[in-house]
Protein backbone atom coordinates (compact mmCIF):
# COMPACT_ATOMS: atom_id res chain seq x y z
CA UNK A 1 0.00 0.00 0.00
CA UNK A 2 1.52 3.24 -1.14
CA UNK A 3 -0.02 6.77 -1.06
CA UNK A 4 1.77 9.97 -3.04
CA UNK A 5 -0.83 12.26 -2.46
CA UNK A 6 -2.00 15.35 -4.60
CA UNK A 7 -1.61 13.07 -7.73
CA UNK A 8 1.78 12.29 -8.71
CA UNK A 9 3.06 13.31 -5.03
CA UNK A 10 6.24 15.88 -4.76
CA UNK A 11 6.62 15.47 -8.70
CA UNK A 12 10.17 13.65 -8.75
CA UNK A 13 10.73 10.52 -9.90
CA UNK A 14 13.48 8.23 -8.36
CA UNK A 15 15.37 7.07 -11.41
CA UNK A 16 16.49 4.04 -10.50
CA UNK A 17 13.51 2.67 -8.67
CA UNK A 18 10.66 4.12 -11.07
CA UNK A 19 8.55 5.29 -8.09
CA UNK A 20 7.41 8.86 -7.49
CA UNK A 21 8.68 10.11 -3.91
CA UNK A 22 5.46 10.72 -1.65
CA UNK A 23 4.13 14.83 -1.25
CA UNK A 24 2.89 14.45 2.78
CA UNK A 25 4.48 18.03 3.50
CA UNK A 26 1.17 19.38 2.06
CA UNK A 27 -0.33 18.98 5.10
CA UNK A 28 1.53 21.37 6.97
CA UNK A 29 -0.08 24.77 7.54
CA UNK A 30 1.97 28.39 7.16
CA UNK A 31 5.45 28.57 9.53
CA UNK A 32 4.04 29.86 12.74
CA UNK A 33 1.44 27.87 12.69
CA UNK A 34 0.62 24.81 15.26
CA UNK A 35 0.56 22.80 12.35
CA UNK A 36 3.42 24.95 10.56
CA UNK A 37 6.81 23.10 9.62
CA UNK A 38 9.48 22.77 12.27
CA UNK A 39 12.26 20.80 13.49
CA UNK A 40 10.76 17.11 14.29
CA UNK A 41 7.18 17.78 13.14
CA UNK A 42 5.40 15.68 10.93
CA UNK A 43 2.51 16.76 8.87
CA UNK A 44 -0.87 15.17 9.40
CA UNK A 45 -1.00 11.96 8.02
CA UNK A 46 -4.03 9.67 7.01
CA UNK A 47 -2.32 6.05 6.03
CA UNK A 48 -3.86 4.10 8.65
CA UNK A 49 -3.64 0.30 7.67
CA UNK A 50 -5.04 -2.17 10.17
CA UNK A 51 -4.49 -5.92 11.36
CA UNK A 52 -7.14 -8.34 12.31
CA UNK A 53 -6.29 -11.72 14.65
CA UNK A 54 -8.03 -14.76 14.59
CA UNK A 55 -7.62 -17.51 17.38
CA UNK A 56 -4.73 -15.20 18.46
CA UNK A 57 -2.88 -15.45 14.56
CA UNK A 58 -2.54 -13.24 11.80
CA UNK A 59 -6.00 -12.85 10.10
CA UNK A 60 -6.05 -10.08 8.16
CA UNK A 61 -4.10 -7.18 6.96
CA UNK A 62 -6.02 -4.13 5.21
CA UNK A 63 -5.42 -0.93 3.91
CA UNK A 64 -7.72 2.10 2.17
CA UNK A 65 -6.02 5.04 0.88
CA UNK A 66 -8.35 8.37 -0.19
CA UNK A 67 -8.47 10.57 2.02
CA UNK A 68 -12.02 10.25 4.77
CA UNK A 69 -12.80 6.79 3.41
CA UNK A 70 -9.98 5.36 4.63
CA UNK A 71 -11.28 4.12 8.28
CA UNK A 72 -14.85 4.37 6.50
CA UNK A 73 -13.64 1.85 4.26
CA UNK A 74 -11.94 -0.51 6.36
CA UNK A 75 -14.80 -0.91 8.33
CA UNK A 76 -17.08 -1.69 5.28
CA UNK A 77 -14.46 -4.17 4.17
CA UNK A 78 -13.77 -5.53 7.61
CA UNK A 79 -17.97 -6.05 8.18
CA UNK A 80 -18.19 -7.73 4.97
CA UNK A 81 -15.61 -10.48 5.66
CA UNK A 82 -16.19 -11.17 9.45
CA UNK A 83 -19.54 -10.72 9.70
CA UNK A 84 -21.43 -11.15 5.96
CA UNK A 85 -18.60 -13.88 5.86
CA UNK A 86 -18.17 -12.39 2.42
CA UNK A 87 -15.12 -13.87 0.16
CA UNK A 88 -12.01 -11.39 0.15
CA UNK A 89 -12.47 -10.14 -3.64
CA UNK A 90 -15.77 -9.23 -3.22
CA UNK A 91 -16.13 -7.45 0.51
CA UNK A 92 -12.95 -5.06 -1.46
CA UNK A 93 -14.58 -4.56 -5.18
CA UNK A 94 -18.31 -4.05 -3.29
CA UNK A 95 -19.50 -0.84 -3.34
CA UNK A 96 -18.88 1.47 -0.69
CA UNK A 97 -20.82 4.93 0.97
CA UNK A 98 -18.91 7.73 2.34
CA UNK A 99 -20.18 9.83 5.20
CA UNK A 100 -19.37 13.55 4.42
CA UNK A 101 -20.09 16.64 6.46
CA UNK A 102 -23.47 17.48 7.61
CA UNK A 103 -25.96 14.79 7.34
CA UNK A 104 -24.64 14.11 3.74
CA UNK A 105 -23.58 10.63 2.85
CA UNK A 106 -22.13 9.87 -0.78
CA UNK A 107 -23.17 6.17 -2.38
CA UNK A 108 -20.66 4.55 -4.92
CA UNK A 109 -22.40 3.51 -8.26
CA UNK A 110 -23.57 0.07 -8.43
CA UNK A 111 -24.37 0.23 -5.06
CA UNK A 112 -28.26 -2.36 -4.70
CA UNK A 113 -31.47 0.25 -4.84
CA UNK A 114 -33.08 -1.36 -1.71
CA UNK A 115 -29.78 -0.63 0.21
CA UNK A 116 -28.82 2.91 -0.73
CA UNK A 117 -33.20 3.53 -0.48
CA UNK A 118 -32.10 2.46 3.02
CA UNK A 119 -29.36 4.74 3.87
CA UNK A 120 -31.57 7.99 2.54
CA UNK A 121 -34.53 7.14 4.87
CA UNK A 122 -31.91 7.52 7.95
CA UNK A 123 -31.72 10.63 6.93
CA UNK A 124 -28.83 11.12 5.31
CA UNK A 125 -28.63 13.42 1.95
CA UNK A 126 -27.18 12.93 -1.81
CA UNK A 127 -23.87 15.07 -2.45
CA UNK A 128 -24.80 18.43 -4.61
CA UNK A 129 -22.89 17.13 -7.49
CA UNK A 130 -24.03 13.48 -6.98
CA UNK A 131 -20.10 12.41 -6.28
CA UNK A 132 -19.30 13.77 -3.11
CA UNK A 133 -16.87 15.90 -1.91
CA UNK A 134 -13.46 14.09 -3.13
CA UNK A 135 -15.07 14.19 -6.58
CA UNK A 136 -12.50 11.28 -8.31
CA UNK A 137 -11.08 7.98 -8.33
CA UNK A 138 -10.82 8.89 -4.66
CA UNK A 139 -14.24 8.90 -3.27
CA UNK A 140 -14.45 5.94 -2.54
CA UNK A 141 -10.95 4.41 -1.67
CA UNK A 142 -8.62 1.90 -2.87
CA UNK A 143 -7.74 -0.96 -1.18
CA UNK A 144 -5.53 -3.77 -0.73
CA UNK A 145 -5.97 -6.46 1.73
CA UNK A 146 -4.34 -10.41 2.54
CA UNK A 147 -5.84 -12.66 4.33
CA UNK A 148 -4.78 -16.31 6.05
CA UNK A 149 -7.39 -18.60 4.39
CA UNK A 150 -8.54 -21.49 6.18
CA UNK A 151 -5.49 -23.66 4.64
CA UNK A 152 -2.97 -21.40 5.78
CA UNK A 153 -2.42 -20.00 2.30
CA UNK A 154 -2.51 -16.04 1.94
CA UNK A 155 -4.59 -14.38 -0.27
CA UNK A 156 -4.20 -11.03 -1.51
CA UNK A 157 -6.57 -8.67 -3.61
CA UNK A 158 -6.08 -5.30 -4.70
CA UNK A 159 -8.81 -2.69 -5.78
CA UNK A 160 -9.54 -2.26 -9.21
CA UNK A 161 -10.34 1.57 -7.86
CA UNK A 162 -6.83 2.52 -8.07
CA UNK A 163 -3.30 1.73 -9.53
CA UNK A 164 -1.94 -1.87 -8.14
CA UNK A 165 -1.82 -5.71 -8.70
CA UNK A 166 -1.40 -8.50 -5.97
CA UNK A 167 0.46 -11.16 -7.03
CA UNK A 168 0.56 -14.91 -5.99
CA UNK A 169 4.09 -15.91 -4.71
């Protein structure tokens, strides 16, 4: 899982690796700020991947990058597996809703009628422009995620929603 923020990150390239170098300093505010760049300060930082146990062994390890829906989509992808007892592959290619500010709540396309009919009657608004707020690839996260299978094999899937591949070992 990789995120280079504000699309292709700080804009250099490392020419040996082929990997753009990551743009995080964007999230610092003016110098003087409390957020403001200083000696030993990081910016804020959203990559939070997770880990999930299972009879007190690795599980499950998951990741959503884009911005708000990154715990939002964990926890869709998370509920899907351990509770719908969904199959990897789908729980991370279903589609996924995005609380926003306000009582507004943003529903990925392809999302079932009855269910996103159910979200609106808890009172929960569409986004002015229909998208939401992150208006891209973005709104609705990318993610990648392995998981122990009963076997013992690992299985890895990543999101058709953004750049990546998982590849069998």
């Amino acid at each position: 899982m990789s995120s280079i923020f504000k699309r292709f990150g700080a804009g250099f390239v490392v020419p040996e690796g082929g990997f753009v170098l990551q743009n995080r300093g964007f999230g610092f505010s003016e110098p003087g700020h409390c957020n403001g760049p200083a000696p030993a300060k990081r910016p804020y930082h959203t990559v939070v991947p997770g880990a999930a146990t299972k009879n007190g062994r690795f599980y499950m390890g998951l990741g959503v990058v884009g911005g708000l829906m990154q715990p939002q989509g964990q926890v869709q992808i998370l509920n899907r597996v351990l509770r719908l007892h969904q199959p990897l592959d789908e729980a991370v290619f279903a589609p996924r809703w995005r609380i926003e500010a306000g009582h507004t709540l943003a529903i990925e396309k392809g999302t079932e009628a009855d269910l996103a009919t159910a979200y609106r009657k808890n009172g929960y608004d569409a986004p002015a422009e229909g998208v939401g707020d992150l208006a891209g690839r973005s709104d609705f996260g990318g993610a990648q995620a392995v998981m122990r299978t009963d076997a013992g094999k690992l299985w890895a899937v990543s999101d058709s929603r953004k750049d990546g591949v998982a590849k069998a070992g």
